[in-house]
N, C-alpha and C. Protein backbone atom coordinates (compact mmCIF):
# COMPACT_ATOMS: atom_id res chain seq x y z
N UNK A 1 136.38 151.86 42.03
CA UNK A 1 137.00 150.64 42.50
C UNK A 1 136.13 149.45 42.12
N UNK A 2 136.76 148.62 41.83
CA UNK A 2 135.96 147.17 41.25
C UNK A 2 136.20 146.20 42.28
N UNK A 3 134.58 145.80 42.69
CA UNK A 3 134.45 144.87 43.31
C UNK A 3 134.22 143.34 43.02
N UNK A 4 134.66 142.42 44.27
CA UNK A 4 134.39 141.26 43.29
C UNK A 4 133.65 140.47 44.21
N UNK A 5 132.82 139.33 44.04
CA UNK A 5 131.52 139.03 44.62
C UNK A 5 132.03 137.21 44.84
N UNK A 6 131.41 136.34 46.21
CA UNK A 6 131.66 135.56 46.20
C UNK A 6 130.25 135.25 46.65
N UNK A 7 129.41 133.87 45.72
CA UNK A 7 127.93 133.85 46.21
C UNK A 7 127.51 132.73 45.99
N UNK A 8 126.51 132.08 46.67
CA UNK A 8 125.68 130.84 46.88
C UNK A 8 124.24 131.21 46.02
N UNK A 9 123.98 130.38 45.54
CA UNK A 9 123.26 129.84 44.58
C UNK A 9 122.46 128.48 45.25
N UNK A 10 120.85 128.50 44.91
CA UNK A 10 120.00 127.39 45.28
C UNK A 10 118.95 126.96 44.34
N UNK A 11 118.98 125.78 44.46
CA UNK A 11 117.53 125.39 43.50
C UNK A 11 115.58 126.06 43.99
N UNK A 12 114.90 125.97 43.24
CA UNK A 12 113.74 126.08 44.34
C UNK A 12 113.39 124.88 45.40
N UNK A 13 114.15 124.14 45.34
CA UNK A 13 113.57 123.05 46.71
C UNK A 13 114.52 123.14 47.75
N UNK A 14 115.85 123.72 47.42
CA UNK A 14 117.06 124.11 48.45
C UNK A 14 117.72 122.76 48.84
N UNK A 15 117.71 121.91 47.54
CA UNK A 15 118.02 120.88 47.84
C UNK A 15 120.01 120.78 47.34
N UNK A 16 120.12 121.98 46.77
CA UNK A 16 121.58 122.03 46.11
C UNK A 16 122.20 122.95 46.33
N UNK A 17 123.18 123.05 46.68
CA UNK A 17 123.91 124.89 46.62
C UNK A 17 124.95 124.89 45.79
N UNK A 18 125.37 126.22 45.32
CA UNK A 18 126.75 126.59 44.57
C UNK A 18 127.43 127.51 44.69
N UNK A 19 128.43 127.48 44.50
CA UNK A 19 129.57 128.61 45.14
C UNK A 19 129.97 129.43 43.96
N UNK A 20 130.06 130.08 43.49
CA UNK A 20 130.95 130.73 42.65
C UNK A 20 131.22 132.19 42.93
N UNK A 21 132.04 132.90 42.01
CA UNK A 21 132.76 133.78 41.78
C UNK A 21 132.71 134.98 40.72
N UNK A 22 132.28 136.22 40.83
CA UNK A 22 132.41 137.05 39.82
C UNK A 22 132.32 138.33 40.06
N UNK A 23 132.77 138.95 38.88
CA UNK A 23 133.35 140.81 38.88
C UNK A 23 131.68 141.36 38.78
N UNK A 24 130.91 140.79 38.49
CA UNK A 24 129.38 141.39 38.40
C UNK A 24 128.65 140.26 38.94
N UNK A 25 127.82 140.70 39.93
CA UNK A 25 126.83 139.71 40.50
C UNK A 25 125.55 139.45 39.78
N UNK A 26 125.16 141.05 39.42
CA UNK A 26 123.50 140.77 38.76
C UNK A 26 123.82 139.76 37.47
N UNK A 27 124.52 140.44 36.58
CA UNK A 27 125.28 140.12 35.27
C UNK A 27 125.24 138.50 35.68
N UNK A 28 125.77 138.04 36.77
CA UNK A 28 126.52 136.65 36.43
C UNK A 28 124.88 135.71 36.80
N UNK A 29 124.30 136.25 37.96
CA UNK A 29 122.59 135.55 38.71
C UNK A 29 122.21 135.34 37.25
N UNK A 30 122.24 136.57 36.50
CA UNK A 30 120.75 136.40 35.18
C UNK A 30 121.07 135.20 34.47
N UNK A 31 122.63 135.14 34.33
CA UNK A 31 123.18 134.18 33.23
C UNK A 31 122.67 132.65 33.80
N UNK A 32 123.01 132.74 35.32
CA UNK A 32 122.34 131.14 35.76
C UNK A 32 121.11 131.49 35.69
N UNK A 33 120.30 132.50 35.59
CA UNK A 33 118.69 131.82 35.28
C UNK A 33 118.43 131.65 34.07
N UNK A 34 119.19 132.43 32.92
CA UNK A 34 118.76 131.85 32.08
C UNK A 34 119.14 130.62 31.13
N UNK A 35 120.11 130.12 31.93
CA UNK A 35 120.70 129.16 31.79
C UNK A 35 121.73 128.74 30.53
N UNK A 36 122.81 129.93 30.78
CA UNK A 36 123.12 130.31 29.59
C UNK A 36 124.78 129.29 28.71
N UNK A 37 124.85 128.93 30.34
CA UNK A 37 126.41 128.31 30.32
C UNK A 37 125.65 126.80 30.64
N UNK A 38 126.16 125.59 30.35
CA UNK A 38 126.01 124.53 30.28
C UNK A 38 127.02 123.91 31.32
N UNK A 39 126.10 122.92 32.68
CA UNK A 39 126.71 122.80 33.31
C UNK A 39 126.15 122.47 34.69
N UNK A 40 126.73 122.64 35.74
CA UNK A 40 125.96 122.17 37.03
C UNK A 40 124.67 123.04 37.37
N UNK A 41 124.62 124.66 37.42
CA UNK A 41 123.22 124.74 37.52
C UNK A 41 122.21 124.94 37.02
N UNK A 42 122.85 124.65 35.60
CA UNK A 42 121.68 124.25 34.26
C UNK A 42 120.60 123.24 34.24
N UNK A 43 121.90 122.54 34.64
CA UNK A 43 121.44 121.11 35.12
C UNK A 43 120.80 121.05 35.98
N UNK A 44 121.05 121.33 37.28
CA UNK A 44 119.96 121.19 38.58
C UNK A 44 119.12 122.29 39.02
N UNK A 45 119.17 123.35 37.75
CA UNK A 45 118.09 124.61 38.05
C UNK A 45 118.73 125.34 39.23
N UNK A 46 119.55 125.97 39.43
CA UNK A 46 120.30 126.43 40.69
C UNK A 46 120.55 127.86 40.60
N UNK A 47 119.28 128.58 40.15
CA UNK A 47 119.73 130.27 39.96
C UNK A 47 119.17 130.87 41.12
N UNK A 48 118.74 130.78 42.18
CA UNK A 48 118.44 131.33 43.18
C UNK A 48 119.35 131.87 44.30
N UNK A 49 119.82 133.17 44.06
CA UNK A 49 120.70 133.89 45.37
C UNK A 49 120.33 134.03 46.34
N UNK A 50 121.34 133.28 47.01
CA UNK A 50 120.98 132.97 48.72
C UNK A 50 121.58 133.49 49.55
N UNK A 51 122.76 133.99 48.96
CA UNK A 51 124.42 134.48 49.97
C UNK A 51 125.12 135.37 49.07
N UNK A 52 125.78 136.62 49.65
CA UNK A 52 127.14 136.86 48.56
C UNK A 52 127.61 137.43 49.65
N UNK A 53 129.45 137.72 49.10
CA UNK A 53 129.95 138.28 50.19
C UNK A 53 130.87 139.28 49.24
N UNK A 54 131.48 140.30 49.45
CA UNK A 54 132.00 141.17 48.77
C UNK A 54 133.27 141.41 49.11
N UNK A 55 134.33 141.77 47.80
CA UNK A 55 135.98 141.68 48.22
C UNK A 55 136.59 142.64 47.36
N UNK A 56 137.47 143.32 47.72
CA UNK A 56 137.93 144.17 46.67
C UNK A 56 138.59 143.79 45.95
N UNK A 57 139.43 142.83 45.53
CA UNK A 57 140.26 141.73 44.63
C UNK A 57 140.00 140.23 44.17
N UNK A 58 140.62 140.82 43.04
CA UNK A 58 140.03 138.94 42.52
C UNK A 58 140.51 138.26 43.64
N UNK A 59 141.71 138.02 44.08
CA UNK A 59 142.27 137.36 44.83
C UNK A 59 141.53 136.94 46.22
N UNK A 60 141.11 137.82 46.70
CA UNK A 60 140.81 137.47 47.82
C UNK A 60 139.42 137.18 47.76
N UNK A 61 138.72 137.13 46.54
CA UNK A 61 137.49 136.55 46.53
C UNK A 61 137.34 135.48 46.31
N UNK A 62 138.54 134.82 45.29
CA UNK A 62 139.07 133.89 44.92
C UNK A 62 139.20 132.76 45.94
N UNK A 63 140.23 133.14 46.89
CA UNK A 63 140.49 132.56 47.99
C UNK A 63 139.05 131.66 49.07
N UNK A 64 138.40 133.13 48.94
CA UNK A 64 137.30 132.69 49.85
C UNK A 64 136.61 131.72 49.11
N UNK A 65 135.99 131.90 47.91
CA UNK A 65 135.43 130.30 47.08
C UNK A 65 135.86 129.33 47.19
N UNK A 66 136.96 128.96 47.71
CA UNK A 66 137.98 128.21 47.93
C UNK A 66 137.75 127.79 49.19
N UNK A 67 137.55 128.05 49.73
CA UNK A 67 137.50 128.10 51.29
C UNK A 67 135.89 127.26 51.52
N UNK A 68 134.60 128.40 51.03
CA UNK A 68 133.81 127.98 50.39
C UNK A 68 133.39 126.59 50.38
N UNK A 69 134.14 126.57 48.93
CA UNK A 69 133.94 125.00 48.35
C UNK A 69 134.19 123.89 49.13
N UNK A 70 135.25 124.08 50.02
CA UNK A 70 135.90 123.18 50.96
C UNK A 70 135.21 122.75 51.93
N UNK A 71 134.00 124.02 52.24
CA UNK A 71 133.79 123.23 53.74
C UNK A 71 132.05 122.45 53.59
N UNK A 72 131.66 122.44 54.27
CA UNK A 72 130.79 121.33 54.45
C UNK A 72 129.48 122.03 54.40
N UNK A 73 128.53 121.35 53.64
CA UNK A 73 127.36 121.94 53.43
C UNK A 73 126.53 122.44 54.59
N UNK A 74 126.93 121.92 56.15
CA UNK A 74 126.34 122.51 57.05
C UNK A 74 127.21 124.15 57.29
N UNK A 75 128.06 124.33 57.02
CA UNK A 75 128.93 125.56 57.36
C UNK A 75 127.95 126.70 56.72
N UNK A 76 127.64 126.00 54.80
CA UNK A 76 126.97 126.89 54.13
C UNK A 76 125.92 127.08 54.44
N UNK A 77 125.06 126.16 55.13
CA UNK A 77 123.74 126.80 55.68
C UNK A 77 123.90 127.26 56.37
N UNK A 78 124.64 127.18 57.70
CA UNK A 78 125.23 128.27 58.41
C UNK A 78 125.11 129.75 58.33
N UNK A 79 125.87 129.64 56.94
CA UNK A 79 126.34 131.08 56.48
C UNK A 79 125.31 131.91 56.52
N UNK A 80 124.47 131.41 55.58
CA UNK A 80 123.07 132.00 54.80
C UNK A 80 122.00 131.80 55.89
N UNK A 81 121.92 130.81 56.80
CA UNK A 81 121.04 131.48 58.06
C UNK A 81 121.40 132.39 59.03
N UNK A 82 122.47 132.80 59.28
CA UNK A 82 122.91 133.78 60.12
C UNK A 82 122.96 135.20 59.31
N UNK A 83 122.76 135.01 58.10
CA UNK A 83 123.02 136.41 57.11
C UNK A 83 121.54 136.85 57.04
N UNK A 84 120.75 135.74 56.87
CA UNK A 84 119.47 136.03 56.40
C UNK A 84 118.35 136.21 58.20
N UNK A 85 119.05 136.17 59.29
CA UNK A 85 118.81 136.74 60.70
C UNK A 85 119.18 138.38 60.68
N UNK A 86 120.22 138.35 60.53
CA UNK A 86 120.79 140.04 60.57
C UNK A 86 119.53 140.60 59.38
N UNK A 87 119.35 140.35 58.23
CA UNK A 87 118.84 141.17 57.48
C UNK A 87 117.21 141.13 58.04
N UNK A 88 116.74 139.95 58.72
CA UNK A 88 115.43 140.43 59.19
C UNK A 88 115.49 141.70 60.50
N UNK A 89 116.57 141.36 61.11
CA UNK A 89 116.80 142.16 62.61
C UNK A 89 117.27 143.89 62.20
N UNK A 90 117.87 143.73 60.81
CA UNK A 90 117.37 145.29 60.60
C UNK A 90 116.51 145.56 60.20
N UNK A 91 115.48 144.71 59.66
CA UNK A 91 114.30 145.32 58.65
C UNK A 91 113.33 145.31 59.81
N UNK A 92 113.37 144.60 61.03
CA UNK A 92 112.59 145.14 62.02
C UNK A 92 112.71 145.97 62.78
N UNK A 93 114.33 146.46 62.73
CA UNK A 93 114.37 148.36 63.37
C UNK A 93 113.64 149.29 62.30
N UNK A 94 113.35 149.00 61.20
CA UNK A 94 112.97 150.11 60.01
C UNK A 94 112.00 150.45 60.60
């Protein structure tokens, strides 16, 4: 089954975020570091994964970028501080 990935992207100062969309996550991260496509995070250095969320259809991954894009940069920090709580709160049951 093919999954499809919806993920935030940051500069090193965390002064920018980006939303996008794709059928391969590693595949798509390397391409923004190495800055392969010309464009917003070429431009502002923005290859740093901060967030992804996972969907089984284009569609509904689609949707969520959408959603995403729409809301307000406090929502997205939001996101990625409450994601990046859970992942310490299991790594301290390990």
């Amino acid at each position: 089954m093919k999954a499809f990935y919806v993920y935030l992207l940051t500069n090193q100062n965390r002064t920018v975020l980006y939303v996008g969309v794709t059928n391969d996550l590693k595949r798509r991260v390397a391409e923004h570091k190495a800055g392969l496509h010309r464009g917003f995070t070429r431009k502002y250095n923005v290859h740093q994964l901060v967030y992804f969320e996972t969907y089984p259809d284009a569609n509904a991954a689609i949707a969520r970028e959408k959603q995403l894009k729409a809301g307000s940069r406090q929502k997205k920090l939001e996101l990625i501080n409450a994601a990046n709580r859970e992942w310490r709160d299991l790594a301290e049951d390990l």
